[in-house]
C-alpha atoms as a PDB file:
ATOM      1  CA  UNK A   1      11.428  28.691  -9.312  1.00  0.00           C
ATOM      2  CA  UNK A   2      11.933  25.456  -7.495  1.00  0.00           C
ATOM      3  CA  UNK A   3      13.112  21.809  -9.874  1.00  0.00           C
ATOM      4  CA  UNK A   4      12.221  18.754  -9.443  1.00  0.00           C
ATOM      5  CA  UNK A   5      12.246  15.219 -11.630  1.00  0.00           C
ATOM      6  CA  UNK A   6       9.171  12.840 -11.311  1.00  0.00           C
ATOM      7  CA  UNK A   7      10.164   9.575 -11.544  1.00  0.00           C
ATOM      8  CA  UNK A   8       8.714   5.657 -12.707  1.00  0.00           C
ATOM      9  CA  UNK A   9       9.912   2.291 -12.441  1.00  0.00           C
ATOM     10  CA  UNK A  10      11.743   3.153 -15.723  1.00  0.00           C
ATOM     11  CA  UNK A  11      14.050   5.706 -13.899  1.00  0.00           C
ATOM     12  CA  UNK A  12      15.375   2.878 -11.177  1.00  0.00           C
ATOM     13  CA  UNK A  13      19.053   4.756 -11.763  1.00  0.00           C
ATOM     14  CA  UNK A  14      17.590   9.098 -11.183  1.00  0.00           C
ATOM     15  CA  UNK A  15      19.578  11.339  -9.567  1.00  0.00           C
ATOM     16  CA  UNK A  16      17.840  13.590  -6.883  1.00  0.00           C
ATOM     17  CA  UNK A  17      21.049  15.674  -6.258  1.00  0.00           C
ATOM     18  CA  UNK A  18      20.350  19.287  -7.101  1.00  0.00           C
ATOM     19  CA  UNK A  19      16.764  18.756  -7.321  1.00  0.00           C
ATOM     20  CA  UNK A  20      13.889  20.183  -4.829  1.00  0.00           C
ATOM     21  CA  UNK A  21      11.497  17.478  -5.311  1.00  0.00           C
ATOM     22  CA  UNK A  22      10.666  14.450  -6.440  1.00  0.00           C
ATOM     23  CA  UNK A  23       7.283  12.776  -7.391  1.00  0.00           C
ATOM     24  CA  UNK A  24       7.632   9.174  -7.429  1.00  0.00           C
ATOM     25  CA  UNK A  25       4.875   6.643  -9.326  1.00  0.00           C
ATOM     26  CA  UNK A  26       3.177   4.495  -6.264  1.00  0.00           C
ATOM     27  CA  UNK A  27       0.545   2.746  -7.915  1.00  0.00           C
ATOM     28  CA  UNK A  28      -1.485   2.062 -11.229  1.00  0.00           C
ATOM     29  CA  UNK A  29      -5.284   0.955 -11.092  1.00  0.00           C
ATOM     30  CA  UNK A  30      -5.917  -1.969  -8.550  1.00  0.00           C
ATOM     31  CA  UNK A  31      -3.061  -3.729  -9.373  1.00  0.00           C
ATOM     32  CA  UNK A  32       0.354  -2.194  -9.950  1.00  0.00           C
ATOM     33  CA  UNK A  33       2.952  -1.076  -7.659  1.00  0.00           C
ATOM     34  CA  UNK A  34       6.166   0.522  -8.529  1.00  0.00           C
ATOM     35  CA  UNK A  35       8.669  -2.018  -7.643  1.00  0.00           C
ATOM     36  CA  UNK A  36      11.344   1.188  -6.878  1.00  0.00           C
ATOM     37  CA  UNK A  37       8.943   3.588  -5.036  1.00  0.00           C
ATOM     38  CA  UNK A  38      10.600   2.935  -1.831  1.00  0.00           C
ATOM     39  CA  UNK A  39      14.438   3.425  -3.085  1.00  0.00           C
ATOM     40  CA  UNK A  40      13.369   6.329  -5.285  1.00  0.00           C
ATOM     41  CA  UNK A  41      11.891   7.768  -2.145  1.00  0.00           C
ATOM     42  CA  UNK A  42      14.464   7.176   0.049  1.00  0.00           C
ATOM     43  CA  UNK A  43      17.286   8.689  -2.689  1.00  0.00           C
ATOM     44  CA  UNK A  44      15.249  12.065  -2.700  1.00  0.00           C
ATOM     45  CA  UNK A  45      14.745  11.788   1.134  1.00  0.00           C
ATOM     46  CA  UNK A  46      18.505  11.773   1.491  1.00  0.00           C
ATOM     47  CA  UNK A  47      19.247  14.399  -1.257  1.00  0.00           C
ATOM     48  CA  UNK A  48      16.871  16.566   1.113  1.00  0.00           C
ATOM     49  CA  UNK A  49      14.520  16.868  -1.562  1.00  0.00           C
ATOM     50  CA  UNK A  50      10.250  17.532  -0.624  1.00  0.00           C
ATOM     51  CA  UNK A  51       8.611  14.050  -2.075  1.00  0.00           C
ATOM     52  CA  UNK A  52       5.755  12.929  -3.478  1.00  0.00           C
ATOM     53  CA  UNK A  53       3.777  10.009  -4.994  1.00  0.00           C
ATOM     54  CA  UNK A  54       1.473   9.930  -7.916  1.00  0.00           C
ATOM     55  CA  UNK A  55      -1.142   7.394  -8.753  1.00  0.00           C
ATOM     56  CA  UNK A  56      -2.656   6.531 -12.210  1.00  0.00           C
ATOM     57  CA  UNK A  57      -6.125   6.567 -12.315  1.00  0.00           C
ATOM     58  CA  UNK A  58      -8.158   4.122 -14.631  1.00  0.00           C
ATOM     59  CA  UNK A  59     -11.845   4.308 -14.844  1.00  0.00           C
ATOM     60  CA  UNK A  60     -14.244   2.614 -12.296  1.00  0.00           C
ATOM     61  CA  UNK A  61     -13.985   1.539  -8.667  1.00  0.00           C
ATOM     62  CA  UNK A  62     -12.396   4.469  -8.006  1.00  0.00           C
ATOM     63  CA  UNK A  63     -12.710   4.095  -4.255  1.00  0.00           C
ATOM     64  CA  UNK A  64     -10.760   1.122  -4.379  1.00  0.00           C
ATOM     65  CA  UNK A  65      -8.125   2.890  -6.255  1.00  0.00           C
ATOM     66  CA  UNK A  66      -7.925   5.635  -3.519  1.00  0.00           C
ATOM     67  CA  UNK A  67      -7.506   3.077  -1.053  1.00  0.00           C
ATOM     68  CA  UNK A  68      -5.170   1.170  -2.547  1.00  0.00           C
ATOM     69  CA  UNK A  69      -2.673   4.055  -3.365  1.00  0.00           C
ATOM     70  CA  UNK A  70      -2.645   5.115  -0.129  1.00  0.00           C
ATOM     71  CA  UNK A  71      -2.233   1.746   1.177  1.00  0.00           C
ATOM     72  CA  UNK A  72       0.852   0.817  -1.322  1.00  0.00           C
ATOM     73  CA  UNK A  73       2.193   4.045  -1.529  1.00  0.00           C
ATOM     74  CA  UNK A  74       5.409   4.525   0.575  1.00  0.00           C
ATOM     75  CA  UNK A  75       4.331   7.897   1.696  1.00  0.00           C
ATOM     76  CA  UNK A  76       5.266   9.170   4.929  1.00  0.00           C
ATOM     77  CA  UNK A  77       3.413  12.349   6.626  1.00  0.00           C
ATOM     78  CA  UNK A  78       3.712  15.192   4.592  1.00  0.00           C
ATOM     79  CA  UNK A  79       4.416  13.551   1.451  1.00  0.00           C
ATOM     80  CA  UNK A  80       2.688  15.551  -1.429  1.00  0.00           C
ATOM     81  CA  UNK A  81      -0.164  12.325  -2.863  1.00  0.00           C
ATOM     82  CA  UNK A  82      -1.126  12.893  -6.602  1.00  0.00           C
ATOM     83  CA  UNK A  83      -3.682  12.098  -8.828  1.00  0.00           C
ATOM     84  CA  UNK A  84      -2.281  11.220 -12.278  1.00  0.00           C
ATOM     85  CA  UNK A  85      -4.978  11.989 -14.691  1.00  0.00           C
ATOM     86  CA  UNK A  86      -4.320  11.072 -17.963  1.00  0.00           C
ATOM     87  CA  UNK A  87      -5.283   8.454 -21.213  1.00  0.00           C
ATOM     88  CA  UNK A  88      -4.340   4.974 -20.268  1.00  0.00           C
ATOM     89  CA  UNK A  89      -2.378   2.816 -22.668  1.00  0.00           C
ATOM     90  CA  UNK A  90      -6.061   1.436 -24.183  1.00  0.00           C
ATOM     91  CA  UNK A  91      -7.025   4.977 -24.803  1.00  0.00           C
ATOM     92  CA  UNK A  92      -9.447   4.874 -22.147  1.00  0.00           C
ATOM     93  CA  UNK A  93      -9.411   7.873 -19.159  1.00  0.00           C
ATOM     94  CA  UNK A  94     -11.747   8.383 -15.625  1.00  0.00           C
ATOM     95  CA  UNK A  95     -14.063  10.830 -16.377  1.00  0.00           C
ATOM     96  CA  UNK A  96     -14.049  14.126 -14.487  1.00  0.00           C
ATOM     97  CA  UNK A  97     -16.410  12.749 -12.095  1.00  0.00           C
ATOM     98  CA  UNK A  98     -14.534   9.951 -11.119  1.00  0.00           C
ATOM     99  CA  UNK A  99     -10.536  12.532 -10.700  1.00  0.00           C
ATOM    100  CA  UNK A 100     -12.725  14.477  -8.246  1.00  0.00           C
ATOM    101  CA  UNK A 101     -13.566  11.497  -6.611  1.00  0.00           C
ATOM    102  CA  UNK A 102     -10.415  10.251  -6.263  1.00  0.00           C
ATOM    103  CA  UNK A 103      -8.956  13.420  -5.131  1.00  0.00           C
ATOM    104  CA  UNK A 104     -12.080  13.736  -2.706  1.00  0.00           C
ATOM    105  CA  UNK A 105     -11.483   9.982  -1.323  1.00  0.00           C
ATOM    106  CA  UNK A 106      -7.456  10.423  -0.816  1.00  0.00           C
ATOM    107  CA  UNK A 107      -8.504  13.144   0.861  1.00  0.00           C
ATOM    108  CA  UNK A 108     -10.892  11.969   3.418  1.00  0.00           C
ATOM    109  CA  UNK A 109      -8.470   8.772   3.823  1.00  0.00           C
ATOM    110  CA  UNK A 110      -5.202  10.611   4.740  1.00  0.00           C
ATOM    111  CA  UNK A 111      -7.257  14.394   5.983  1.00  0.00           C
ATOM    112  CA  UNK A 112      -4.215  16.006   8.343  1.00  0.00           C
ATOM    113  CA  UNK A 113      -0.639  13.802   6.459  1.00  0.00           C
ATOM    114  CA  UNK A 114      -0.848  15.232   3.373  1.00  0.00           C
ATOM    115  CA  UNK A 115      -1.579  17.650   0.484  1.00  0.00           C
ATOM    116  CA  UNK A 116      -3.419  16.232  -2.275  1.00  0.00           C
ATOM    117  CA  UNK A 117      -2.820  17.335  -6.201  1.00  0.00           C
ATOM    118  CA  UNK A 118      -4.070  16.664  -9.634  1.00  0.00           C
ATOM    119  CA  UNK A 119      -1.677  15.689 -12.265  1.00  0.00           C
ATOM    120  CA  UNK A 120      -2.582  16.281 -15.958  1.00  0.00           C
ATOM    121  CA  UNK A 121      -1.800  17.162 -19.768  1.00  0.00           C
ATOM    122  CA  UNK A 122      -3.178  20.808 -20.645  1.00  0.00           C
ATOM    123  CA  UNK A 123      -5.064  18.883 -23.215  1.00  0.00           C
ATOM    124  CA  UNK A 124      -7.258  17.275 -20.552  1.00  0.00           C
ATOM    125  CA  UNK A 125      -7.548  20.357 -18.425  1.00  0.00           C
ATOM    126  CA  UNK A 126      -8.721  22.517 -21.353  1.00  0.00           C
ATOM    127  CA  UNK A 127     -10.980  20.094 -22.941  1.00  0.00           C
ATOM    128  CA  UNK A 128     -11.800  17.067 -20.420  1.00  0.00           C
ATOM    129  CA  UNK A 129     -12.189  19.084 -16.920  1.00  0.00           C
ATOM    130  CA  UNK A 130     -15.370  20.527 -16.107  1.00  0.00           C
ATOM    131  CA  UNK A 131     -14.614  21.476 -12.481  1.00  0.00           C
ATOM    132  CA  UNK A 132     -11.667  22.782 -12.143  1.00  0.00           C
ATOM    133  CA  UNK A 133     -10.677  20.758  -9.084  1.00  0.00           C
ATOM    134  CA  UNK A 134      -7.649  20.283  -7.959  1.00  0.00           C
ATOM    135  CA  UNK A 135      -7.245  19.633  -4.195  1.00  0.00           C
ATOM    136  CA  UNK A 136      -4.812  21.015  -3.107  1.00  0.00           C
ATOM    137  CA  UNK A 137      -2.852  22.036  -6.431  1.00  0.00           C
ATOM    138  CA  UNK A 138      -2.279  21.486 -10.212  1.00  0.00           C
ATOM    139  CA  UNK A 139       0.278  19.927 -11.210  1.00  0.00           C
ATOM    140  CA  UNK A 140       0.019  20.591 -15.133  1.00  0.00           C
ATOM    141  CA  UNK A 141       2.044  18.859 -17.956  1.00  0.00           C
ATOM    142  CA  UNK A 142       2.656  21.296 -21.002  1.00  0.00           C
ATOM    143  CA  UNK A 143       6.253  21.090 -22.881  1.00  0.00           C
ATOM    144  CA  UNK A 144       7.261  24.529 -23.282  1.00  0.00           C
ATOM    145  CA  UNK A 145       9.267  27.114 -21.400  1.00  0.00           C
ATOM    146  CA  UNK A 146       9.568  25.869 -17.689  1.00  0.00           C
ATOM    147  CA  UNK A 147       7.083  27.903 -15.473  1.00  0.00           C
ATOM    148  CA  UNK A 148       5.347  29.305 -18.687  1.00  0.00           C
ATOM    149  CA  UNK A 149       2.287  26.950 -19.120  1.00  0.00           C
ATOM    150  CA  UNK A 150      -0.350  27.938 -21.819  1.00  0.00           C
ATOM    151  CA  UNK A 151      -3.305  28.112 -19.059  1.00  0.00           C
ATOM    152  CA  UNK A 152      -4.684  30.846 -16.737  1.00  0.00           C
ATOM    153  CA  UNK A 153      -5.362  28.334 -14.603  1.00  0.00           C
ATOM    154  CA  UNK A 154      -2.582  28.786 -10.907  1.00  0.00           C
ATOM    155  CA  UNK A 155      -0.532  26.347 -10.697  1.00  0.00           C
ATOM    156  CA  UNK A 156       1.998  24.561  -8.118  1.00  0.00           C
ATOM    157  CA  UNK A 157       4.431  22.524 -10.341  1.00  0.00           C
ATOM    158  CA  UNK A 158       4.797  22.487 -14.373  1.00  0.00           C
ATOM    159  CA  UNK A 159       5.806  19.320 -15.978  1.00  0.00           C
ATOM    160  CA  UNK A 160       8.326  20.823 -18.869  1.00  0.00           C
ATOM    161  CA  UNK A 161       9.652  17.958 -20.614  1.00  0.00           C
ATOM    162  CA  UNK A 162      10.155  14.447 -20.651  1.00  0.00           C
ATOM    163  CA  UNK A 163      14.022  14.299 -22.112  1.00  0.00           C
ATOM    164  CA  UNK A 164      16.076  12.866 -21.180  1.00  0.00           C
ATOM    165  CA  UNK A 165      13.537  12.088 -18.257  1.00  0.00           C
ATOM    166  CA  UNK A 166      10.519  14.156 -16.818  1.00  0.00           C
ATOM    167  CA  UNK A 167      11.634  17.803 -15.292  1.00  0.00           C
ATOM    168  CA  UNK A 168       9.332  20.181 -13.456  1.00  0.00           C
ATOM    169  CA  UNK A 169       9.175  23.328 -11.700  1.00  0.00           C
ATOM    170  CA  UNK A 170       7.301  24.371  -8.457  1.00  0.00           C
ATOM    171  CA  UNK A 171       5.740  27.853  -8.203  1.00  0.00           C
ATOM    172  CA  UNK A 172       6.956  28.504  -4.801  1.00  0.00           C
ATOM    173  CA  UNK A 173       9.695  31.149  -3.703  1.00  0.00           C
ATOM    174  CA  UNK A 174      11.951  28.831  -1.795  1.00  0.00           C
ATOM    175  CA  UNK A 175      12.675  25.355  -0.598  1.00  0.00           C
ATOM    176  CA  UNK A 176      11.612  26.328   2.514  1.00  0.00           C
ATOM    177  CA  UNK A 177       8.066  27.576   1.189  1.00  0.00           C
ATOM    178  CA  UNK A 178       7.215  23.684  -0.521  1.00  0.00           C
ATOM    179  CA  UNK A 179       8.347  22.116   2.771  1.00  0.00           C
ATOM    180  CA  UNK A 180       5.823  24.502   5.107  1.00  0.00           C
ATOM    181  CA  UNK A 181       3.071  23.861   2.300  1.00  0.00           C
ATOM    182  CA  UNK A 182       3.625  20.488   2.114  1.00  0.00           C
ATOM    183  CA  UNK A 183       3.422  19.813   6.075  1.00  0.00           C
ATOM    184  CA  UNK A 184       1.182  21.838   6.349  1.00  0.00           C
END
C-alpha cells in the first residue's frame, strides 16, 4: 500500500518527504484558485512523489467548471485531475448528473494527459451516486483503518483521516505501478 497527503491552501507548510503522492486543491467553483497549488506541486515534484489536483464541484454550469479547472490547475501531463464531490459550505452538492458531467467534460478537455478520478465521502457514494462512475478511479473518503473502506465498491486511493492533516493510501503494488497508471 502506497501513502500519500492531499493538500489545501491551509497546508502552505506539508511535507511530501516519504510520501508517494500528493493531491493538491486547484480550483473551487468558477472562482477560486489555490493560491499554493503551484509550490505544493512543485514540493511533491521534487520529493519524487506522483501528483495530482482536485477540483470542488458546486452545482450548475458545470462545463464552465471543467474548463476552468483545467485551465487554472497547474497540472502537467500525467498529473492524476480529480473531481471533489462533496457538500459545499451552504449545504448544497452537484447532483449525480452534473459529477458525471464533470468527470465526462475533464475528460474530453485533457483525453491523452491525464487520468481522471472521483473524490467523495462513503456517505455520498452509498446514498447520493446512482451511477457508479468514476472515470478513471475512486478516490473514497471513509476514516477507518487505511486501505479498509466500508464499500465493495474498487478503489484507487482511501482518504483515512484528516489529523493532523488528510492521509491516504493508493491500492497499487508499487511506486512504479501509480507512475505507469498515471501516464498512462
Amino acid at each position: 500500500m502506497l501513502h500519500g497527503v492531499d493538500v489545501s491552501s491551509y497546508n502552505s507548510s506539508y511535507s511530501a518527504q516519504g510520501q508517494d503522492f500528493v493531491f493538491v486543491k486547484a480550483t473551487e467553483g468558477r472562482s477560486y484558485i489555490n493560491p499554493h497549488q503551484n509550490a505544493q506541486a512543485a514540493k511533491a515534484r521534487e520529493a519524487g512523489c506522483v501528483v495530482g489536483f482536485y477540483h470542488f464541484l458546486w452545482p450548475g454550469n458545470i462545463a464552465a467548471q471543467a474548463r476552468y479547472f483545467v485551465e487554472k490547475c497547474a497540472s502537467v501531463q500525467g498529473d492524476v485531475l480529480i473531481c471533489d464531490w462533496e457538500r459545499t459550505g451552504a449545504g448544497t452538492y452537484a447532483s449525480n448528473a452534473q459529477k458525471d458531467q464533470f468527470l465526462v467534460e475533464v475528460k474530453k478537455l485533457r483525453p491523452s494527459a491525464h487520468r481522471v478520478v472521483l473524490y467523495c465521502n462513503r456517505d455520498f457514494w452509498l446514498n447520493h451516486d446512482t451511477t457508479s462512475y468514476a472515470a478513471d478511479g475512486l478516490w473514497i473518503a471513509d476514516y477507518v483503518t487505511a486501505g479498509k473502506p466500508r464499500i465493495k465498491a474498487k478503489w484507487l486511493f482511501h482518504q483515512y483521516t484528516d489529523h493532523p492533516l488528510d492521509k491516504d493510501v493508493a491500492n497499487f503494488s508499487s511506486k512504479a505501478a501509480l507512475k505507469k497508471w498515471a501516464h498512462a
